[in-house]
C-alpha atoms as a PDB file:
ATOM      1  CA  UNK A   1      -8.888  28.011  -8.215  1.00  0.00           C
ATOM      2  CA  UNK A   2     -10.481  27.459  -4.520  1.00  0.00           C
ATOM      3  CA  UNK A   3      -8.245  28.340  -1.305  1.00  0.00           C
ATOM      4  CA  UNK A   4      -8.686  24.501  -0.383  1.00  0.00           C
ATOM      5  CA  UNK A   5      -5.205  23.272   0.334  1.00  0.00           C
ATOM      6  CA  UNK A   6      -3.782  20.526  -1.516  1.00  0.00           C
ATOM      7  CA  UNK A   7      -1.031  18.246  -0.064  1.00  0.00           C
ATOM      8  CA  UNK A   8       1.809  16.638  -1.197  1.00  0.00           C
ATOM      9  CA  UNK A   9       2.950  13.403   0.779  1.00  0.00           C
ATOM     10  CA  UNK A  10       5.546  11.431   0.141  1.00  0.00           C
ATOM     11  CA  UNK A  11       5.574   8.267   2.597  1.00  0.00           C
ATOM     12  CA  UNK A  12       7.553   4.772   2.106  1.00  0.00           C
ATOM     13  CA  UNK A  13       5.468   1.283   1.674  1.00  0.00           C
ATOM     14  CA  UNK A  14       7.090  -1.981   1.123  1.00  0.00           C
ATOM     15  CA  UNK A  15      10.330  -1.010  -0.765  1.00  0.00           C
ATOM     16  CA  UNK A  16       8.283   1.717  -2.681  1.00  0.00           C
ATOM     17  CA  UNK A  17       7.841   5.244  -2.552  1.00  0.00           C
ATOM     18  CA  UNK A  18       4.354   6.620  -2.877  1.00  0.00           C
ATOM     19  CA  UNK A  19       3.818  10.192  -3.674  1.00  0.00           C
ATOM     20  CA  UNK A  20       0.140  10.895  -3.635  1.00  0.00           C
ATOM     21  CA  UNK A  21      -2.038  14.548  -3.286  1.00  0.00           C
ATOM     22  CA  UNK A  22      -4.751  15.026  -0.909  1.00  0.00           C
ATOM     23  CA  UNK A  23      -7.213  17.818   0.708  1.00  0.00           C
ATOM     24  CA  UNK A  24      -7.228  16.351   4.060  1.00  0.00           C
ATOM     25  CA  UNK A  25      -4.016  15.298   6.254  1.00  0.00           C
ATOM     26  CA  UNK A  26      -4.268  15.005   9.846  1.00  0.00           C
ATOM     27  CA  UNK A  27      -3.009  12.857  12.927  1.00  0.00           C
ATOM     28  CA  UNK A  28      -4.930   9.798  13.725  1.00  0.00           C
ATOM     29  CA  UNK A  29      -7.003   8.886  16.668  1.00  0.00           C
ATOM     30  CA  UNK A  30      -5.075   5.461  16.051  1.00  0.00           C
ATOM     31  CA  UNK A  31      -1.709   6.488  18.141  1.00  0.00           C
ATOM     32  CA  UNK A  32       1.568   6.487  15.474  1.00  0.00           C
ATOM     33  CA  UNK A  33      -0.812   6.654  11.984  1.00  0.00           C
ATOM     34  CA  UNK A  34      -1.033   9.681   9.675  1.00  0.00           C
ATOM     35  CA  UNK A  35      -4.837  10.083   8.515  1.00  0.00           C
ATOM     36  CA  UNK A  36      -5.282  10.986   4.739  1.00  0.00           C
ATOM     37  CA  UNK A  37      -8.570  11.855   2.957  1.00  0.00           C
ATOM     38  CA  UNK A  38     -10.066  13.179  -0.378  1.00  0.00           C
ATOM     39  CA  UNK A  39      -6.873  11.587  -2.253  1.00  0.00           C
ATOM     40  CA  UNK A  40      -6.330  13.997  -5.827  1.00  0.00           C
ATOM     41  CA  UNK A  41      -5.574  12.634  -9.062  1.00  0.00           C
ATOM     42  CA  UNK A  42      -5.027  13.142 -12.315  1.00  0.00           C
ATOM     43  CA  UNK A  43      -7.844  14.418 -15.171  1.00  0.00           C
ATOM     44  CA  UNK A  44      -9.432  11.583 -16.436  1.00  0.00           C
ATOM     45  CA  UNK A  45      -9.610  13.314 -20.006  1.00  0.00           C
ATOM     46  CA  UNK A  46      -5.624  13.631 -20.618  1.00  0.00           C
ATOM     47  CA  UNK A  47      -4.612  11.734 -23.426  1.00  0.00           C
ATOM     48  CA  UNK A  48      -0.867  10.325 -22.329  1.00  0.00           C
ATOM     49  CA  UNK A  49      -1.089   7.575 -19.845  1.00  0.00           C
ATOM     50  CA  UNK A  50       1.008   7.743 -16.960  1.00  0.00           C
ATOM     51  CA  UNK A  51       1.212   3.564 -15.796  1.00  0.00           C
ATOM     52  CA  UNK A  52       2.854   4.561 -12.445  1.00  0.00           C
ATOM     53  CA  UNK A  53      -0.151   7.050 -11.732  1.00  0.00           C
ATOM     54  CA  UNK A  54      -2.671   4.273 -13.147  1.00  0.00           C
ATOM     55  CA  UNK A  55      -0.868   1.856 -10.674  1.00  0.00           C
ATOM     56  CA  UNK A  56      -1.490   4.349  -7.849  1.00  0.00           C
ATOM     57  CA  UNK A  57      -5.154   4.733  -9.052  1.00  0.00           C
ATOM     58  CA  UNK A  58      -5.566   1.443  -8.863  1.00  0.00           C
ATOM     59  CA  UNK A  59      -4.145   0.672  -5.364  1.00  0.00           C
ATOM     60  CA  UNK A  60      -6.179   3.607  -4.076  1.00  0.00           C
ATOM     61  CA  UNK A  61      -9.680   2.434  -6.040  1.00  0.00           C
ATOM     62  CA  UNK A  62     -12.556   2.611  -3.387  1.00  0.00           C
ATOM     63  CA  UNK A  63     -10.456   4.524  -0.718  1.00  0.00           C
ATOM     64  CA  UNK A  64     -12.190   7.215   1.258  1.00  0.00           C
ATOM     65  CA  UNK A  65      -9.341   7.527   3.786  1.00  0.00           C
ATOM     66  CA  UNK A  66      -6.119   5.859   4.253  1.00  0.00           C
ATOM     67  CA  UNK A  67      -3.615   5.360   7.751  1.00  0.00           C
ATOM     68  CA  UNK A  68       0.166   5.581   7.184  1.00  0.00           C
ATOM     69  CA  UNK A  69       2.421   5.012   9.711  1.00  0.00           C
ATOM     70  CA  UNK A  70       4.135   7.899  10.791  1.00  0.00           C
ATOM     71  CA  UNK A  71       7.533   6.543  10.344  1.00  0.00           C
ATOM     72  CA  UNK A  72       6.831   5.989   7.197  1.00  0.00           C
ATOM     73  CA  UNK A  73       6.395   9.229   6.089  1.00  0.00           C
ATOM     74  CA  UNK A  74       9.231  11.004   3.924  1.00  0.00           C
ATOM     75  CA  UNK A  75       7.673  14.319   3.866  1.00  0.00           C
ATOM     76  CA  UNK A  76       4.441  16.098   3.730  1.00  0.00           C
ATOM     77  CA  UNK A  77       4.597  19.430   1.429  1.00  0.00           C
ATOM     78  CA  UNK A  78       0.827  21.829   1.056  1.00  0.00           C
ATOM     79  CA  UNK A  79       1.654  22.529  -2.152  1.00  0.00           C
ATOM     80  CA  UNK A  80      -0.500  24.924  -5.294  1.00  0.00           C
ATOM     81  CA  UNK A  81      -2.097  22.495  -7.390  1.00  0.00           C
ATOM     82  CA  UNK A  82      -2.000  18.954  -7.493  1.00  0.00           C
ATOM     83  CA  UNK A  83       0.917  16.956  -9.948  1.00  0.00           C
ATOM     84  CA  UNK A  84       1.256  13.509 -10.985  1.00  0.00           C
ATOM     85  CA  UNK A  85       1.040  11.036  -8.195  1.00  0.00           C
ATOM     86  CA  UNK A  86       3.137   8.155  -8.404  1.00  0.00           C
ATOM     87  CA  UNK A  87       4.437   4.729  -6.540  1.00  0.00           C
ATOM     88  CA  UNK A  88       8.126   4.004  -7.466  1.00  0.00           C
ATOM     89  CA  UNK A  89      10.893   1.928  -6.733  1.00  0.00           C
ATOM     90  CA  UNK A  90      13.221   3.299  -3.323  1.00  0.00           C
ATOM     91  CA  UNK A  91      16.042   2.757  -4.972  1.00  0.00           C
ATOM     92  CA  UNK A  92      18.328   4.001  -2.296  1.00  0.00           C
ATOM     93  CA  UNK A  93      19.074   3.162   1.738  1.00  0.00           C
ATOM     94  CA  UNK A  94      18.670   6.978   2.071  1.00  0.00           C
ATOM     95  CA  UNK A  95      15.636   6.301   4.056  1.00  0.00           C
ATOM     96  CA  UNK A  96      16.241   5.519   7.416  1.00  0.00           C
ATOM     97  CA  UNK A  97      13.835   4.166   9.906  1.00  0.00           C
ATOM     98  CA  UNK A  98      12.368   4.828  12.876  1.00  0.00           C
ATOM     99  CA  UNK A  99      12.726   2.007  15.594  1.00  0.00           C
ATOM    100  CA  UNK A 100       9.789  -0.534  15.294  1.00  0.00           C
ATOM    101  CA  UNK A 101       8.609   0.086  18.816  1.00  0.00           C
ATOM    102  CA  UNK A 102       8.040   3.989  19.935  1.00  0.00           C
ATOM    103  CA  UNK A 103       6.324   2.840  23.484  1.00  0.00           C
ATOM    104  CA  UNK A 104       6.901   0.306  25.813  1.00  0.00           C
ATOM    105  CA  UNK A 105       4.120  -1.059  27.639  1.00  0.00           C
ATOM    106  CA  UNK A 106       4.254  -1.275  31.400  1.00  0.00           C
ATOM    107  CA  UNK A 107       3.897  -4.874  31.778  1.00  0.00           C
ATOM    108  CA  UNK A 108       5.997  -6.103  28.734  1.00  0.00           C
ATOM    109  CA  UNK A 109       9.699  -6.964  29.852  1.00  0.00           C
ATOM    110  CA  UNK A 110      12.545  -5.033  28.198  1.00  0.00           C
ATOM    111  CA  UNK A 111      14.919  -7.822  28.069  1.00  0.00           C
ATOM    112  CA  UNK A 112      14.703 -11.507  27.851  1.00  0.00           C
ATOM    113  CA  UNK A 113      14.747 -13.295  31.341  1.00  0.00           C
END
């Protein structure tokens, strides 16, 4: 096993919840995004199909590094080994978010004249 760290992150995209692994996680030069590289999946050679990890596959084909919003992020855990990366179905209002704007820009009026 090789002391690169694997992460777990867990972030919220159109009414579904992604949980994907990656070696790379780091803040963005883009101001509010979450930068993730090398995404981890699955062995190719496993027998048993997993059609919410071939749906993740899928929507991650071609990828070399993704931006997620940071209030869209659940959680971020560096985990042992990778698991089974999924997308599934928020189910729940337990996720609550963050206001739209974090910033307001110097010239843009706060309320409506």
């Amino acid at each position: 096993m090789s002391n690169e760290p694997i992460f777990k992150i867990i972030f919220y995209n159109q009414g579904e919840i992604f949980e994907v692994y990656a070696r790379q996680i780091y803040q963005s030069d883009l101001y509010g995004f979450i930068e993730i590289e090398e995404l981890v999946f699955g062995e190719k050679s496993k027998l048993v199909v997993d059609p919410s990890e071939e749906k993740l596959k899928a929507e991650f084909e071609g990828v070399a590094r993704t931006y997620v919003p940071m209030h869209s992020i659940v959680r971020i855990d560096e985990v042992a080994k990778e698991g089974t990366g999924k997308i599934s179905e928020a189910k729940s209002s337990n996720i609550a978010h963050f206001p739209v704007s974090a910033f307001n820009p110097k010239n843009r009026p706060t309320k409506p004249e």
